[in-house]
Protein backbone atom coordinates (compact mmCIF):
# COMPACT_ATOMS: atom_id res chain seq x y z
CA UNK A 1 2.85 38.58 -19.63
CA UNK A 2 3.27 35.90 -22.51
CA UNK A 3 0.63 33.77 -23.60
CA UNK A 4 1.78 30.62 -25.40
CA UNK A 5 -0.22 28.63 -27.11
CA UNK A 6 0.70 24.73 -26.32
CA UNK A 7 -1.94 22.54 -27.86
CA UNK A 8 -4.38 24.28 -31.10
CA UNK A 9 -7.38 22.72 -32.07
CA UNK A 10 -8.71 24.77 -35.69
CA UNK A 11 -11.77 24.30 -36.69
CA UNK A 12 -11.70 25.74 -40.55
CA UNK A 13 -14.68 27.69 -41.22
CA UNK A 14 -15.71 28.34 -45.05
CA UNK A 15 -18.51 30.66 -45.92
CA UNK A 16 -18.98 28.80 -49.78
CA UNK A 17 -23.01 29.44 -50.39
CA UNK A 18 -23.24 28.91 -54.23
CA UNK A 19 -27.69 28.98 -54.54
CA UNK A 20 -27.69 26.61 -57.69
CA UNK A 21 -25.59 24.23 -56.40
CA UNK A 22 -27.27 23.98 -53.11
CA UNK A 23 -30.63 23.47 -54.54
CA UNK A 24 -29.15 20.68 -56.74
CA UNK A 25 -27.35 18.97 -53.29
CA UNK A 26 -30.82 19.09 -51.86
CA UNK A 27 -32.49 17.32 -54.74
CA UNK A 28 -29.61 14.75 -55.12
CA UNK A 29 -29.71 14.59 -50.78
CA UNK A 30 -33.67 13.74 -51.22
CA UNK A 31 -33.20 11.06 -54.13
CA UNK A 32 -30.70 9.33 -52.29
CA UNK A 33 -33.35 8.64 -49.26
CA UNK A 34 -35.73 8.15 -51.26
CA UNK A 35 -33.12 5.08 -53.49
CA UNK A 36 -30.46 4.00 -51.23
CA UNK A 37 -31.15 1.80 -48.22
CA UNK A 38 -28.49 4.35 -45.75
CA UNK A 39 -27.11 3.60 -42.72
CA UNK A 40 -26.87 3.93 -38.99
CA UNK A 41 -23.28 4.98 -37.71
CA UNK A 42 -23.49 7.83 -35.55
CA UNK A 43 -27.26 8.71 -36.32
CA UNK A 44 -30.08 8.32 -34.06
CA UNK A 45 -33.26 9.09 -36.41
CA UNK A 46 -32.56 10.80 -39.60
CA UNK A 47 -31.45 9.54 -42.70
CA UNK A 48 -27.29 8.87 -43.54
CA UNK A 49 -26.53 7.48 -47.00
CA UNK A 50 -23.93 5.22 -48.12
CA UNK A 51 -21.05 6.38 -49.89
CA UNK A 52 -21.38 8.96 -53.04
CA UNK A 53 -19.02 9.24 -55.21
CA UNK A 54 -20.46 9.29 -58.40
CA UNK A 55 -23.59 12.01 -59.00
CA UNK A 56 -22.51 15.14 -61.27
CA UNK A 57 -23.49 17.13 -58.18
CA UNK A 58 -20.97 15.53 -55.57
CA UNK A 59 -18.23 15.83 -58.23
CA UNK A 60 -19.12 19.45 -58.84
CA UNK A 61 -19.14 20.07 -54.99
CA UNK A 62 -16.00 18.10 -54.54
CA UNK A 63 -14.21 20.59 -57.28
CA UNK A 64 -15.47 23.49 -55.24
CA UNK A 65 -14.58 21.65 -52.14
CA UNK A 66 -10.89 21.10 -52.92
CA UNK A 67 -9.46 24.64 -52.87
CA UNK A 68 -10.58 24.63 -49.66
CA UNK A 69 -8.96 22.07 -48.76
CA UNK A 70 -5.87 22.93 -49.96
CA UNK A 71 -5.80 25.75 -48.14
CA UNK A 72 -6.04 23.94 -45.09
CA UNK A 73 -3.06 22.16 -45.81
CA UNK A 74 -0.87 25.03 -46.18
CA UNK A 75 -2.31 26.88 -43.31
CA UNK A 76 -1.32 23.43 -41.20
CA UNK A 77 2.06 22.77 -43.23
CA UNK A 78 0.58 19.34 -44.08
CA UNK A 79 2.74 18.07 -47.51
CA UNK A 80 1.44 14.44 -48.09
CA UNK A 81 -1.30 14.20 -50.76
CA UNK A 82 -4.70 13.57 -49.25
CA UNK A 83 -7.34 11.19 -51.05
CA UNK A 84 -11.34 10.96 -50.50
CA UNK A 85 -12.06 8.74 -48.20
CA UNK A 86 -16.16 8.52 -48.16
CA UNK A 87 -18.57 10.89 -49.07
CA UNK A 88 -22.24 11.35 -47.68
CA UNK A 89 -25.52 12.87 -46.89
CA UNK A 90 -27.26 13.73 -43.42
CA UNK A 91 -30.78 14.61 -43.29
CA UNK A 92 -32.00 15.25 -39.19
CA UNK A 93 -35.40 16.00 -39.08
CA UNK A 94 -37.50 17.07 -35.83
CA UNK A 95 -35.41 15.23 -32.46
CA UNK A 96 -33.15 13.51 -35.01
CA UNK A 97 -29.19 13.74 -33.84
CA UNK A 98 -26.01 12.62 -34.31
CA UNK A 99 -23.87 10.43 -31.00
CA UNK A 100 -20.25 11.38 -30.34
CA UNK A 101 -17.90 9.97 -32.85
CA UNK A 102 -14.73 10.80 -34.73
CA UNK A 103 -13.64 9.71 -38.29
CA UNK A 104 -11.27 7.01 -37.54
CA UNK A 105 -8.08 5.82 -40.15
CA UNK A 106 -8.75 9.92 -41.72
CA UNK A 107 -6.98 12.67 -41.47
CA UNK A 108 -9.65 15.59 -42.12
CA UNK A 109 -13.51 15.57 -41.91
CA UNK A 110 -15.64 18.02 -43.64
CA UNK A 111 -19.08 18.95 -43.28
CA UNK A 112 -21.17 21.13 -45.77
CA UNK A 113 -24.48 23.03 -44.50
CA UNK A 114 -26.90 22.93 -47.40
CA UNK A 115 -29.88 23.11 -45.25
CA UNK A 116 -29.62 24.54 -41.38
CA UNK A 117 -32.90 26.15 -39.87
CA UNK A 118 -32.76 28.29 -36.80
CA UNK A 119 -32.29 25.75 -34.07
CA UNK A 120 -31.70 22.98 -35.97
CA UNK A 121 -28.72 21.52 -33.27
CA UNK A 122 -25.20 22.33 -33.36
CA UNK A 123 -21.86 20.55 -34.11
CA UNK A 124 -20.28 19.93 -30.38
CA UNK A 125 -16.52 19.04 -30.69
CA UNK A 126 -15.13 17.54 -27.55
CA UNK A 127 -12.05 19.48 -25.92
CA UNK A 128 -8.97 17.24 -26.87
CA UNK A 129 -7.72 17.67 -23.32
CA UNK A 130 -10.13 15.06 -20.83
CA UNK A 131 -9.20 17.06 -17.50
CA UNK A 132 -10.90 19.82 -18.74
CA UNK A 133 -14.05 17.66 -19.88
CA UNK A 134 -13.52 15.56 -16.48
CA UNK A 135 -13.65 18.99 -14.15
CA UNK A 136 -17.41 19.37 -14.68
CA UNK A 137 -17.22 23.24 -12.72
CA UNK A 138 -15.63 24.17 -16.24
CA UNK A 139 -19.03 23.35 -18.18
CA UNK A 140 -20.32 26.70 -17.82
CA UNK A 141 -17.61 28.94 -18.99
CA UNK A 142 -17.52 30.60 -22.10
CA UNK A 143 -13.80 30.53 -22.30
CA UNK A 144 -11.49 28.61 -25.00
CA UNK A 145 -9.05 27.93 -21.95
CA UNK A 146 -11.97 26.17 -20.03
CA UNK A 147 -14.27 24.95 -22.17
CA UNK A 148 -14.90 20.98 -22.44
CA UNK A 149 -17.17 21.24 -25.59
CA UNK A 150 -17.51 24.23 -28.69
CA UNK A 151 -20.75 24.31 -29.92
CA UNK A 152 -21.10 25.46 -33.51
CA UNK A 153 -24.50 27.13 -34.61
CA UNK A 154 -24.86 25.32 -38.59
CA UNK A 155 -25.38 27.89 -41.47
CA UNK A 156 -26.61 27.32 -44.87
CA UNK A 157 -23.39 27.22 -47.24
CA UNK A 158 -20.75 27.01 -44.90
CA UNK A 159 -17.91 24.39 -45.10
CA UNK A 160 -16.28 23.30 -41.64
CA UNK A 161 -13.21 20.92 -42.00
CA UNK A 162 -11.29 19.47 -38.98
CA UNK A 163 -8.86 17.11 -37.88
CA UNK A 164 -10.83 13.79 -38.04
CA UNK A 165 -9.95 12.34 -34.45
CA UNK A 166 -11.85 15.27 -32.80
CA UNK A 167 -14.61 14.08 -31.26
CA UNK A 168 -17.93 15.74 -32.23
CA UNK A 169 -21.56 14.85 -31.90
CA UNK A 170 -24.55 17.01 -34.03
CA UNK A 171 -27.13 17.87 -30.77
CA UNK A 172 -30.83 17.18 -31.61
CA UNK A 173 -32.51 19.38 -34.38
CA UNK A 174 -35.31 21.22 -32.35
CA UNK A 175 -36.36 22.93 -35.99
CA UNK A 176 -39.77 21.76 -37.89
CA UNK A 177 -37.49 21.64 -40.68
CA UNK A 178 -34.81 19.12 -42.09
CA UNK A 179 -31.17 20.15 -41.37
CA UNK A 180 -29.62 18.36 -44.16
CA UNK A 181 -25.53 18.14 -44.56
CA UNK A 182 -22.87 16.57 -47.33
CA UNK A 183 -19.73 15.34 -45.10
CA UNK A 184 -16.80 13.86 -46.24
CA UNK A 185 -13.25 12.60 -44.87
CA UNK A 186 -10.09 12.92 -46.49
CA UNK A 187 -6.80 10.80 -45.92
């Protein structure tokens, strides 16, 4: 038998923990509640600032962030140059979550784990194909040729970049403690 693959859908997983500058995305995460209005976009609860582009800390990450996604783009033979296109924090406390959505007019999305306690909600991306998210008998299988949804359990210090049209929602953070995030999209 052959197996062909048709349709991919990668999900690029980065294992990046660097302590010092996680403690200093915490603090900067935490100021930027504390002095910057946020907004609501996908969030229900929580906190979701506006565009950063402009702490020490962000451009640090960003520097660290790049090689990464660099080598996304040569792993997809992608040869256009690709430009930041928003920058921001999450912080989901107790119930807080985030509602389906995509990154529209992006090419990649990226999300960094600075903080993500033990049951703090995954990262659900929606299968690309709708007859398998339609056929509701499919739900339960823990199969990548059935499944409708892949849940992704959040670690401290990992990077996740993906194709911004996927669909993806953050389930509700059943922790005590704050699941807080840095995600960007790239054009």
């Amino acid at each position: 038998m052959i197996i062909r693959t048709a349709f991919t859908t990668p999900i690029f997983q980065f294992d990046i923990f660097d302590k010092d500058l996680n403690d200093e995305l915490r603090k900067d995460a935490y100021l930027q509640e504390k002095n910057n209005n946020g907004r609501i976009v996908s969030n229900a609860g929580g906190f979701q600032s506006n565009h950063i582009y402009d702490t020490d800390v962000t451009k640090r990450f960003l520097t660290k962030a790049s090689k990464y996604v660099s080598q996304v783009k040569e792993v997809i033979n992608y040869d256009k140059d690709l430009i930041l296109n928003g920058l921001w924090y999450n912080i989901n406390r107790k119930n807080d979550l985030n509602r389906m959505h995509c990154h529209g007019r992006c090419f990649l999305a990226a999300t960094y784990y600075i903080d993500a306690p033990q049951n703090c909600g995954t990262i659900a991306f929606e299968n690309l194909d709708r007859h398998v998210v339609m056929n509701g008998q499919n739900i339960n299988y823990d199969n990548p040729y059935f499944n409708g949804f892949y849940h992704f359990v959040p670690k401290q210090g990992t990077l996740l970049i993906f194709y911004a049209w996927l669909n993806h929602q953050v389930n509700p953070n059943n922790s005590n403690e704050d699941r807080v995030s840095l995600a960007f999209n790239i054009e």
